[in-house]
Protein backbone atom coordinates (compact mmCIF):
# COMPACT_ATOMS: atom_id res chain seq x y z
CA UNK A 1 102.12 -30.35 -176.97
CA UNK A 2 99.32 -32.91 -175.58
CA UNK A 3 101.59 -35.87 -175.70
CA UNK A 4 98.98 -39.20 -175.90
CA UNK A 5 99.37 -40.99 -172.47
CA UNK A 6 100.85 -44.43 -174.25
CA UNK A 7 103.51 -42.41 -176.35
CA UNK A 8 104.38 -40.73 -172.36
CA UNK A 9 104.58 -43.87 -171.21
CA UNK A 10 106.47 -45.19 -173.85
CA UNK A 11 108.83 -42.35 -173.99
CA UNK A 12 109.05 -42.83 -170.22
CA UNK A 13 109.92 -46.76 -170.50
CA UNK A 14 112.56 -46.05 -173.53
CA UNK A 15 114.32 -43.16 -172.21
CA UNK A 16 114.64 -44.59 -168.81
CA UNK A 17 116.12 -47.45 -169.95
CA UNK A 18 118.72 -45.68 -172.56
CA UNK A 19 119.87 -43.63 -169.51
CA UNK A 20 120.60 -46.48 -166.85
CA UNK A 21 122.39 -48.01 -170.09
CA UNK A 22 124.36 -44.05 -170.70
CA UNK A 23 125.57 -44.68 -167.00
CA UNK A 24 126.03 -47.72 -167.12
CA UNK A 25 128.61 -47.65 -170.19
CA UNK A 26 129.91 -44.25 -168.37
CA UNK A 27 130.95 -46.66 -165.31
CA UNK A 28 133.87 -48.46 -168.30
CA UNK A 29 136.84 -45.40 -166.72
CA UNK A 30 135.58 -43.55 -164.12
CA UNK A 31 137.69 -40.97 -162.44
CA UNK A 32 138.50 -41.50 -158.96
CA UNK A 33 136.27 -40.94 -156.53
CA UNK A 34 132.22 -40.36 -156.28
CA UNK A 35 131.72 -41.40 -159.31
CA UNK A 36 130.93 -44.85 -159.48
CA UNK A 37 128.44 -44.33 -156.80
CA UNK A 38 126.59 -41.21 -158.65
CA UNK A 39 126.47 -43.66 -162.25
CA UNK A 40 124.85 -46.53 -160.02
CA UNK A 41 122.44 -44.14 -158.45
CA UNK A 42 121.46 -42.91 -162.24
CA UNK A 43 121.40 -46.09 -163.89
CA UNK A 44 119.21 -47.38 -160.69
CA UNK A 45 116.70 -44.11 -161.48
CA UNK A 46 116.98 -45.11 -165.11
CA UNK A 47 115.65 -48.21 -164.65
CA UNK A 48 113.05 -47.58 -162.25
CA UNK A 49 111.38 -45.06 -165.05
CA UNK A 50 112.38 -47.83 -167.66
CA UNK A 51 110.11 -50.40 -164.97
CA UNK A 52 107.23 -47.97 -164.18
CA UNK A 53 107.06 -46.60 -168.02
CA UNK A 54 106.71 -50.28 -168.96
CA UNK A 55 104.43 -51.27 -166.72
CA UNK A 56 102.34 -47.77 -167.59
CA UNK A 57 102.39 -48.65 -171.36
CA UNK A 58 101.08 -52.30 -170.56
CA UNK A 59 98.11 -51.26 -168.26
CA UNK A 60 97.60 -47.79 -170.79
CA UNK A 61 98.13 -49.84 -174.63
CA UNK A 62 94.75 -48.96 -175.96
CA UNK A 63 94.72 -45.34 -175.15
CA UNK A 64 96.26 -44.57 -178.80
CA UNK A 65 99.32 -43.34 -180.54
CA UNK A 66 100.68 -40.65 -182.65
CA UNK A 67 102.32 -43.63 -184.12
CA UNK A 68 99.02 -45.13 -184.59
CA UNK A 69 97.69 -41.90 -187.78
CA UNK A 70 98.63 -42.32 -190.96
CA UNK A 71 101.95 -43.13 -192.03
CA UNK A 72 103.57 -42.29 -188.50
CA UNK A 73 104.61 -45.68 -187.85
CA UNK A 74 106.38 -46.04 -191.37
CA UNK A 75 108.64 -43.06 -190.35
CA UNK A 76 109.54 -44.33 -187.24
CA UNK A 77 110.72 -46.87 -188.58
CA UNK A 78 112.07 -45.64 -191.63
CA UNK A 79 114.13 -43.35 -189.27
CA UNK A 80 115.03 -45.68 -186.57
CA UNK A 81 116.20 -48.33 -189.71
CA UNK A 82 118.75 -44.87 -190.65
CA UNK A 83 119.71 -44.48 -187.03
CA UNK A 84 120.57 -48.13 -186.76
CA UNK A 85 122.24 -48.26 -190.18
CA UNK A 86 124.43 -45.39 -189.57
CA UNK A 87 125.40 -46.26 -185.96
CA UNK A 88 126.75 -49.49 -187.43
CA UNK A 89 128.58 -48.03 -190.25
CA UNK A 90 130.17 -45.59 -188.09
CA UNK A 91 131.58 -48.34 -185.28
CA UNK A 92 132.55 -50.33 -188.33
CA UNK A 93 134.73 -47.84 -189.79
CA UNK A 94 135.88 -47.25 -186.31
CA UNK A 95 136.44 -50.57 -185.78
CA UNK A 96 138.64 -50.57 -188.90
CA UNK A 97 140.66 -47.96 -187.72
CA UNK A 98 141.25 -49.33 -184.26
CA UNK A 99 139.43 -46.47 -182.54
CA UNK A 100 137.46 -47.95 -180.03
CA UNK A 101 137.31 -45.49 -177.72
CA UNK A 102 135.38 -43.43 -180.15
CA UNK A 103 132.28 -45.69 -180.12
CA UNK A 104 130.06 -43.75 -177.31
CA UNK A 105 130.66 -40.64 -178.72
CA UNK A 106 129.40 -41.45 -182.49
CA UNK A 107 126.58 -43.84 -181.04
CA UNK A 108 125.48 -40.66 -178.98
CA UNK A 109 125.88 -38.17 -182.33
CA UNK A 110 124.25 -40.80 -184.36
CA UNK A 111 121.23 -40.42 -181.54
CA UNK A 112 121.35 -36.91 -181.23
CA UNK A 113 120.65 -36.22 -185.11
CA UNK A 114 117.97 -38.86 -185.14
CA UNK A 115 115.94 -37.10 -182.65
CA UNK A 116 116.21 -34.09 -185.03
CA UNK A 117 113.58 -36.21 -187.66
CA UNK A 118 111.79 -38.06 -185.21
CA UNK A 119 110.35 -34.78 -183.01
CA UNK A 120 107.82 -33.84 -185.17
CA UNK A 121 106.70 -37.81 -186.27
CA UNK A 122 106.19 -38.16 -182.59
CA UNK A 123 104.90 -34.82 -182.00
CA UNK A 124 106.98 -34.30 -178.88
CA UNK A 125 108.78 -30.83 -178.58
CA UNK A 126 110.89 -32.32 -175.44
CA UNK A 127 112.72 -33.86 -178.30
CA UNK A 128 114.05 -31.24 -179.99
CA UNK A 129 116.66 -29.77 -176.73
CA UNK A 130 117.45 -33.43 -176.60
CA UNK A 131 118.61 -33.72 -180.18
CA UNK A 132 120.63 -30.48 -180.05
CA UNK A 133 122.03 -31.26 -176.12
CA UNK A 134 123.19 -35.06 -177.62
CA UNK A 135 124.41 -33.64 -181.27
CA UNK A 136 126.87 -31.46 -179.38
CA UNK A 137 127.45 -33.14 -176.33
CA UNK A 138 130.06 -36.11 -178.06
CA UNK A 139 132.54 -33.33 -179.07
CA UNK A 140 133.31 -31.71 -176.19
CA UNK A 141 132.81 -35.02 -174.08
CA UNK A 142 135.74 -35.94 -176.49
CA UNK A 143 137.18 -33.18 -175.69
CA UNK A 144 136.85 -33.19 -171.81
CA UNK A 145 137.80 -36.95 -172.23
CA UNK A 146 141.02 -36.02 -174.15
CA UNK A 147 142.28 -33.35 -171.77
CA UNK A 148 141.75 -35.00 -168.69
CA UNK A 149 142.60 -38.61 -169.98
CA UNK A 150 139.41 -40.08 -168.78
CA UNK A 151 137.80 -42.43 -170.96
CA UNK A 152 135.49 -41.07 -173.79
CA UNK A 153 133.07 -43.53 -172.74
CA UNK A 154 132.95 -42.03 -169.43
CA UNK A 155 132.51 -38.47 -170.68
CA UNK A 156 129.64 -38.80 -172.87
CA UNK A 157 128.19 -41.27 -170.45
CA UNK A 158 127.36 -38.34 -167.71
CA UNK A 159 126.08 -36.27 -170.62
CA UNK A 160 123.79 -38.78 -172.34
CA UNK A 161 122.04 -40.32 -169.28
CA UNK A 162 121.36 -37.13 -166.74
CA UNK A 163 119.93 -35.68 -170.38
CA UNK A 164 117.89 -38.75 -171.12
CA UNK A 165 116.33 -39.21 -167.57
CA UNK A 166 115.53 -35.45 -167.75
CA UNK A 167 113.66 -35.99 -171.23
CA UNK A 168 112.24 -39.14 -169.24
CA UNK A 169 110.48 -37.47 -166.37
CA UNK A 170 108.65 -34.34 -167.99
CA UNK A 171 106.77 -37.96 -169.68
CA UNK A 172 106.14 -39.42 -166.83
CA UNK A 173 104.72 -36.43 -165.30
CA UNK A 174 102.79 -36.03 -167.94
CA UNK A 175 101.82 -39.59 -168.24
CA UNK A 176 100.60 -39.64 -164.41
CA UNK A 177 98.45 -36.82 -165.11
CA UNK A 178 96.81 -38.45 -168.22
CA UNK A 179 95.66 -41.48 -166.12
């Protein structure tokens, strides 16, 4: 994989900021203790890739795209319109049902298969681990959540963001080197 140094620093500025917002929405329950400080501490790293990704892509636009060939932007978009559409059905009927505290999990399932699709249109194999770590992560955070009474927002909180910011900095590694 020779990942294009925008699409890097895009992945670096998008990933960065959906894991300070994982830790952040981890922070609604947390167990007593170190917690809080560790979820600050990631959504603080989270951002900082989210800042430096962004300001990468900026100064690095015209260096070209995967999304930028053929009809590679059309299934991004085509995909990410699916994502979207499904994550709001899902919260919907959750809604319906009064089951709130399922929201982070099926927003984080809803992500996870998404990524399945979207690894090859952005020709990035980091993606794949990522869509099987946050397909299967939302049941047993459930789980976890459910026999330790911690909040399921919590548990797939400190699964979703440590994975994201790991998916983040292989990017930005290999974003630094493309400069």
């Amino acid at each position: 994989m020779d990942i294009l140094l925008r699409d890097a620093t895009m992945t670096t500025a998008i990933f960065g900021f959906f894991a300070a917002a994982w830790f952040g929405w981890a922070q609604e329950r947390p167990p007593a203790g170190p917690a809080k400080w560790w979820l600050g501490a990631g959504s603080s790293v989270g951002m900082l890739l989210a800042v430096a990704g962004g300001v990468l892509s900026w100064l690095n636009w015209d260096s070209g795209s995967v999304l930028g060939e053929g009809s590679g932007m059309t299934l991004y978009l085509i995909i990410l319109g699916i994502e979207f559409g499904a994550a709001l059905a899902g919260v919907l009927v959750l809604l319906a049902m009064g089951r709130r505290e399922y929201f982070a999990p099926w927003i984080c399932l809803v992500v996870g298969v998404h990524f399945f699709p979207m690894a090859p249109v952005l020709d990035n194999v980091l993606l794949y681990p990522l869509a099987v770590w946050l397909t299967l992560w939302p049941f047993l955070a459930v789980r976890w959540a459910d026999r330790r009474d911690l909040a399921h927002s919590f548990t797939t909180g400190v699964g979703a963001g440590p994975a994201l910011l790991l998916t983040a900095l292989p990017a930005l590694v290999a974003a630094l080197a493309g400069l």
